[in-house]
C-alpha atoms as a PDB file:
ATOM      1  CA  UNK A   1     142.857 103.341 160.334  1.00  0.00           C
ATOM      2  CA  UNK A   2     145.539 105.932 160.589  1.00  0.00           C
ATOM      3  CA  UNK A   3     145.984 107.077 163.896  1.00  0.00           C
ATOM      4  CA  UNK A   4     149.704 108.749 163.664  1.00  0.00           C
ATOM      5  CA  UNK A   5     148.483 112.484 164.299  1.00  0.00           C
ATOM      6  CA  UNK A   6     147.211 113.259 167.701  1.00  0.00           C
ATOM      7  CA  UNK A   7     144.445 116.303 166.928  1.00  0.00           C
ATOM      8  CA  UNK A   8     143.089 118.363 169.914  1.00  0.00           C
ATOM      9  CA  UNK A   9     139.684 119.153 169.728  1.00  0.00           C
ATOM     10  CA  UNK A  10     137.315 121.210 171.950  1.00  0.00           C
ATOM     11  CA  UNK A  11     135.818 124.937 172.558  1.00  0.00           C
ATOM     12  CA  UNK A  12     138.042 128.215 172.098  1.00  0.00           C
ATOM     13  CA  UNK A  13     139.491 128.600 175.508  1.00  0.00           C
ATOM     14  CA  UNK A  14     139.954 125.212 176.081  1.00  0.00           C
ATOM     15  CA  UNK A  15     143.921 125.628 175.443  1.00  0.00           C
ATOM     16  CA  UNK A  16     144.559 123.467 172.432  1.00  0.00           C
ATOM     17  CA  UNK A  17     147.321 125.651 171.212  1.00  0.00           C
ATOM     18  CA  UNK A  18     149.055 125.696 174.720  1.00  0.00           C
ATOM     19  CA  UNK A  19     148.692 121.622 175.405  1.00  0.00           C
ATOM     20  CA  UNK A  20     149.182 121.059 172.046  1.00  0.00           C
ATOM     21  CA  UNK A  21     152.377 123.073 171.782  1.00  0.00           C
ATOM     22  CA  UNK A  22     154.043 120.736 174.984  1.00  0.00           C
ATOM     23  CA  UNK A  23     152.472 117.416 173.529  1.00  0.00           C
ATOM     24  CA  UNK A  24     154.660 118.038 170.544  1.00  0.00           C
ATOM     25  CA  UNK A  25     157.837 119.310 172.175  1.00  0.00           C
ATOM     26  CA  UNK A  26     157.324 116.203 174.465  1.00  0.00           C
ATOM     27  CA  UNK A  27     156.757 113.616 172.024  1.00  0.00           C
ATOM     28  CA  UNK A  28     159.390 115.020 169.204  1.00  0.00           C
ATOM     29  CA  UNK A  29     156.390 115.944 166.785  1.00  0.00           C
ATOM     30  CA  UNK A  30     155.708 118.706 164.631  1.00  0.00           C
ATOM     31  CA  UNK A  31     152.974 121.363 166.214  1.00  0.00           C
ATOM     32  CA  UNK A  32     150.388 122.975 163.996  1.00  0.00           C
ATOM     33  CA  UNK A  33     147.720 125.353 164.851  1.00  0.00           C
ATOM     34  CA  UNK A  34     145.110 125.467 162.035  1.00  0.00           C
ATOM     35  CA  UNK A  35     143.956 128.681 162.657  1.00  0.00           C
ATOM     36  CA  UNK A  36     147.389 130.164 163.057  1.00  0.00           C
ATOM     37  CA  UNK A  37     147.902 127.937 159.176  1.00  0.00           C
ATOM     38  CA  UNK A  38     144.714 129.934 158.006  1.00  0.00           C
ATOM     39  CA  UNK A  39     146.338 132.923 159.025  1.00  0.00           C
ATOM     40  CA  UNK A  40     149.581 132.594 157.858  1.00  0.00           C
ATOM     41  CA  UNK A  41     147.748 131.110 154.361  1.00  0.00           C
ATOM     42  CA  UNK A  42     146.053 134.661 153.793  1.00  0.00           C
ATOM     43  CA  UNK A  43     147.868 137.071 155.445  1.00  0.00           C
ATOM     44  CA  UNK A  44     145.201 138.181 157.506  1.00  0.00           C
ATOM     45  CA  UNK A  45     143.901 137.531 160.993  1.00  0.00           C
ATOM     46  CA  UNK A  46     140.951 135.097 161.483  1.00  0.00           C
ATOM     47  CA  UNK A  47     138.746 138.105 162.471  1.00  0.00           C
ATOM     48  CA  UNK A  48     139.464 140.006 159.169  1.00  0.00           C
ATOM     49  CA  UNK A  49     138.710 136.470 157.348  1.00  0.00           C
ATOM     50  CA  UNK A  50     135.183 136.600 159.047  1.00  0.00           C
ATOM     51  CA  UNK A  51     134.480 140.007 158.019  1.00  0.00           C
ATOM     52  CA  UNK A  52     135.244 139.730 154.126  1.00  0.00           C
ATOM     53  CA  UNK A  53     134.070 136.388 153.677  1.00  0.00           C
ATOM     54  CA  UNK A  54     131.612 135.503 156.956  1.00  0.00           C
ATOM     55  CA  UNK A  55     131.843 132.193 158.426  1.00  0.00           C
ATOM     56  CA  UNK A  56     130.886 130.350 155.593  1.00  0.00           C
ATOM     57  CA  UNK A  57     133.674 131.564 154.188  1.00  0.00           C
ATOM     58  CA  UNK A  58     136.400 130.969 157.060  1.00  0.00           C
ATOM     59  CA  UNK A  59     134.841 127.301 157.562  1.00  0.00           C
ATOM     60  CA  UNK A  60     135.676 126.636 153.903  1.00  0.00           C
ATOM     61  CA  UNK A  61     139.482 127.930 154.388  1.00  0.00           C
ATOM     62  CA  UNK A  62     139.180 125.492 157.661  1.00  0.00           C
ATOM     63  CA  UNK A  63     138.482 122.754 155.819  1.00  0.00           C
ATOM     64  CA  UNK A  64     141.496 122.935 153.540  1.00  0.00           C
ATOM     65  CA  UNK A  65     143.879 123.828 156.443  1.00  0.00           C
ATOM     66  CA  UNK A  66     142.959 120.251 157.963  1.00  0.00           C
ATOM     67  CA  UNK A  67     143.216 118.557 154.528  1.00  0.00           C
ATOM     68  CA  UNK A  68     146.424 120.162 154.477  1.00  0.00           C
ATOM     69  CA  UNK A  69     147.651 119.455 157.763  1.00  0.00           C
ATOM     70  CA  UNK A  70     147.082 116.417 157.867  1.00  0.00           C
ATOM     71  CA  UNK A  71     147.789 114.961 155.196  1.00  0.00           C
ATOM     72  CA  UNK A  72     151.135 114.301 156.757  1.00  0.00           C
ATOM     73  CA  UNK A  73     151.772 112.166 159.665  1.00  0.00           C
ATOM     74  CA  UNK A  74     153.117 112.382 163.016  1.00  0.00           C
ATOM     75  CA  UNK A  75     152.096 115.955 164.013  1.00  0.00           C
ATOM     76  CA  UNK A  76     149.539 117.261 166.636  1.00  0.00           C
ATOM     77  CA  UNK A  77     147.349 119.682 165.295  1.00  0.00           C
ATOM     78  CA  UNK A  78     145.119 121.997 167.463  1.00  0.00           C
ATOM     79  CA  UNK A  79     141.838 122.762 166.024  1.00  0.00           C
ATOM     80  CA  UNK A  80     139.532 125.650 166.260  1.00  0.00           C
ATOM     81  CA  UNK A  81     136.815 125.565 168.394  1.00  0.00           C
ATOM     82  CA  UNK A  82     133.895 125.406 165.170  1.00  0.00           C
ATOM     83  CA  UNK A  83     136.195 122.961 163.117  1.00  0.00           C
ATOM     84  CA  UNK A  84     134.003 119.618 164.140  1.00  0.00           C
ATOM     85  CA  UNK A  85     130.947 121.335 163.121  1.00  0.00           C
ATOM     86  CA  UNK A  86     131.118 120.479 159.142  1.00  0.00           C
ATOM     87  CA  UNK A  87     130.431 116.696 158.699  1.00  0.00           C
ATOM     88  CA  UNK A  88     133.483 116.604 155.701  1.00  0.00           C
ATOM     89  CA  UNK A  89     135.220 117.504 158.922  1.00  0.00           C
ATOM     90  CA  UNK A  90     134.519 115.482 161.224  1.00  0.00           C
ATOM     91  CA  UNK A  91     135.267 112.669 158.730  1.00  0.00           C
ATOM     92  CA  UNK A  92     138.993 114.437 158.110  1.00  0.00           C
ATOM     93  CA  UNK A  93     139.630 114.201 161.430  1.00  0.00           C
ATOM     94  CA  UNK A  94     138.429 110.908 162.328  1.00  0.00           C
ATOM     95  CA  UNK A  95     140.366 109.107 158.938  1.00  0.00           C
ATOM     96  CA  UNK A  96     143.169 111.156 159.994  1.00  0.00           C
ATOM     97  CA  UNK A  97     144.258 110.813 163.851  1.00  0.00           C
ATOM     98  CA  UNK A  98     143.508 110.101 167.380  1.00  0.00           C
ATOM     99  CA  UNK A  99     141.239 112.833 168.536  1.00  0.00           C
ATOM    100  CA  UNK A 100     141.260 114.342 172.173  1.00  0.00           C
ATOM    101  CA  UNK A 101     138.444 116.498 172.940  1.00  0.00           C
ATOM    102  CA  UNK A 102     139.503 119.000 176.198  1.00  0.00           C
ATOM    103  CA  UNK A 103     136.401 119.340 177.472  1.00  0.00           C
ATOM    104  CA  UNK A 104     136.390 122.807 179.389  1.00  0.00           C
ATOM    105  CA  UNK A 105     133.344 124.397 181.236  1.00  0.00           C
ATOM    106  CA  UNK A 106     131.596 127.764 180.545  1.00  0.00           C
ATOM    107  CA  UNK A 107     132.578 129.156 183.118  1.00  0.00           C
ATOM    108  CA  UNK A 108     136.318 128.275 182.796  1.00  0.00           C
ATOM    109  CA  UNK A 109     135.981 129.464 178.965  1.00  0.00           C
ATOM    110  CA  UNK A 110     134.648 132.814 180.437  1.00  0.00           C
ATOM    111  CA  UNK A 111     137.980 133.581 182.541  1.00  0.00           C
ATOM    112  CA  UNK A 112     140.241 132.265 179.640  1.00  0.00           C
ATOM    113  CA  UNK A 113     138.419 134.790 177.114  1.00  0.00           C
ATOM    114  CA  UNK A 114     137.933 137.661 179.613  1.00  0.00           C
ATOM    115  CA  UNK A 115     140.368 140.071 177.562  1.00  0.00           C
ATOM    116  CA  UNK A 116     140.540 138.812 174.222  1.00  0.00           C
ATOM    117  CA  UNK A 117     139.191 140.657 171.558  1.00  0.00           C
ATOM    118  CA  UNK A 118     140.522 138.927 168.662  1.00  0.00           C
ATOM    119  CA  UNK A 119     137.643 136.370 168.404  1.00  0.00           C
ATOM    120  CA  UNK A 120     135.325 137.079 165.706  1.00  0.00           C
ATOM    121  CA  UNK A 121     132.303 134.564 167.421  1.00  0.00           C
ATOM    122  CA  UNK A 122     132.791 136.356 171.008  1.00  0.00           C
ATOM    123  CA  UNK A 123     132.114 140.081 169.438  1.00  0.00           C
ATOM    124  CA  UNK A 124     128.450 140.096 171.089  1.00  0.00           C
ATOM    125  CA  UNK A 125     126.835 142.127 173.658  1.00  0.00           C
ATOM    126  CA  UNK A 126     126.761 138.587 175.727  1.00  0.00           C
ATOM    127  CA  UNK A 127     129.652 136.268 175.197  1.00  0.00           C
ATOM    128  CA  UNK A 128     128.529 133.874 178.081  1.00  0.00           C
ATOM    129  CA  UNK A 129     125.325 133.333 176.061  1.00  0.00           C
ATOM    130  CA  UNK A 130     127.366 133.192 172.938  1.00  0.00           C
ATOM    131  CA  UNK A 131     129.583 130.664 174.337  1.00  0.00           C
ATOM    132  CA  UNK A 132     126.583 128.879 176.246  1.00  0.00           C
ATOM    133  CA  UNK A 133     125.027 128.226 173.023  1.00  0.00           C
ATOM    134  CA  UNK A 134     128.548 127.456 170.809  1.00  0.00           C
ATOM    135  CA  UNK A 135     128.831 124.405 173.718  1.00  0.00           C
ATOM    136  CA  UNK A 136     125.469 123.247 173.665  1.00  0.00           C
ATOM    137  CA  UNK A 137     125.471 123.013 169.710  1.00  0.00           C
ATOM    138  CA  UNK A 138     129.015 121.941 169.886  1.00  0.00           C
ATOM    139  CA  UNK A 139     129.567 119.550 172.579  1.00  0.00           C
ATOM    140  CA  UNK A 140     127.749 116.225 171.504  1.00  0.00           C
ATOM    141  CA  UNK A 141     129.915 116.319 168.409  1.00  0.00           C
ATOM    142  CA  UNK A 142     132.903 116.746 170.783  1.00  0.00           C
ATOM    143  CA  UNK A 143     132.462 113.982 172.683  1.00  0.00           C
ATOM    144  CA  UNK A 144     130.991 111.897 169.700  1.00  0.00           C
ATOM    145  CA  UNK A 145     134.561 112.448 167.866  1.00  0.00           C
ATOM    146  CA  UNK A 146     136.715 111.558 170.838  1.00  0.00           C
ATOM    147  CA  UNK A 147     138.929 108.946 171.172  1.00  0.00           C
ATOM    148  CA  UNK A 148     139.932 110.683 174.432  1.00  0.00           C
ATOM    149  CA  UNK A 149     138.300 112.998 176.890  1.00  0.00           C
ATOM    150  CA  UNK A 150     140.146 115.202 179.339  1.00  0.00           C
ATOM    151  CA  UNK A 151     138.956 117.661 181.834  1.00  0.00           C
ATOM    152  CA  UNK A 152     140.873 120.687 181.969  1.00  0.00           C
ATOM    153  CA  UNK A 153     139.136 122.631 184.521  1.00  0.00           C
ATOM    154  CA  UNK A 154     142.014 124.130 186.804  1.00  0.00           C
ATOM    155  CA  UNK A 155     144.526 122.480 185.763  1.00  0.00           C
ATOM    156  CA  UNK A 156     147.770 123.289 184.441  1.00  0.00           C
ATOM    157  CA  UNK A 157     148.534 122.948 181.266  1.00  0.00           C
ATOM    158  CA  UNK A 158     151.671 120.561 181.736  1.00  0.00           C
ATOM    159  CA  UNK A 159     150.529 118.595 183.738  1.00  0.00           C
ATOM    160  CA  UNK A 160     147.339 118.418 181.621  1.00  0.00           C
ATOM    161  CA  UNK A 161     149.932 117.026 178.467  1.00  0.00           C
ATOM    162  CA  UNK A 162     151.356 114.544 180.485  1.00  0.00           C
ATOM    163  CA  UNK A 163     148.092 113.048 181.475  1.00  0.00           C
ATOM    164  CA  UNK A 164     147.273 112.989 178.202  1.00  0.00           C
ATOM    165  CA  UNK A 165     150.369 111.699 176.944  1.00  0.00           C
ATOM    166  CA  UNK A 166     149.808 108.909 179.562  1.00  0.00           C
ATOM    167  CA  UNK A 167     146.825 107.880 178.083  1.00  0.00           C
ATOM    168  CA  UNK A 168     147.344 107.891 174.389  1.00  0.00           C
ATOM    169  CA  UNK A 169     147.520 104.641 172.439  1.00  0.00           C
ATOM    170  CA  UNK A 170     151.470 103.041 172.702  1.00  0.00           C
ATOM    171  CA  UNK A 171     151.629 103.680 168.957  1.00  0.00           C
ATOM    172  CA  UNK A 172     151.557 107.468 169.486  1.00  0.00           C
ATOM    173  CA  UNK A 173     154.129 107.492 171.966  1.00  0.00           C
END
């Protein structure tokens, strides 16, 4: 089994771009954001992506992106939040690299989110319930993909890496 990427998995909020961006810098590897790669693909901004061509239509760009990005080795990728949700996915990411899920809590998505507007999935009259229901659909296939779980209620963000770092397989460091 290949296990040379390091992929970051978990809910939007949960920082994956942010720890992913010092796991890289820290361990000398290449940082990719597959949303940002979506973006930069088309031109457009994720939310314009969901109007023209809905979800179904993102989650297909999505699953390119990862074939794409990781079909090279030796990178950490953050994922979006819905990524897992596609089984061709799921396998992608488990053939591919050593998943850690960053298991975040509602409430802790809540103050992350409070003033962002760009997320298509969070334009609702209630994005608590919204993100409520994302985790509860979400979550078991989280933690089912893991390799890793990490906790990153209140904590900072380096210091968050470096635990992480700490526990990743010796081959990955």
């Amino acid at each position: 089994m290949n296990h040379r990427n390091i992929i970051l998995i978990g809910p939007m909020g949960s920082g994956k771009s942010t720890i992913g961006n010092i796991i890289a810098r820290r361990l000398q590897r290449e940082f990719q954001d597959s949303d940002h790669h979506i973006e930069k693909r088309t031109g457009v901004d994720i939310a314009r992506i969901f109007d023209i061509e809905g979800e179904h239509g993102f989650r297909d760009r999505e699953t390119s992106a990862l074939q794409e990005l990781l079909s090279e080795d030796n990178r950490v990728i953050a994922t979006g939040g819905g990524s897992v949700v596609r089984p061709e996915n799921q396998e992608i990411l488990r053939q591919h690299g050593f998943i850690v899920f960053l298991d975040t809590s509602l409430n802790q998505q809540m103050h992350r989110l409070r003033r962002d507007k760009k997320r298509p999935l969070l334009q609702t009259d209630n994005p608590r319930a919204r993100l409520e229901s994302l985790l509860k659909e979400r979550r078991p296939i989280y933690l089912d993909l893991a390799d890793l779980v990490v906790k990153t209620d209140k904590r900072v963000a380096r210091r968050l890496a470096a635990d992480i770092i700490n526990q990743l397989p010796e081959s990955l460091t």
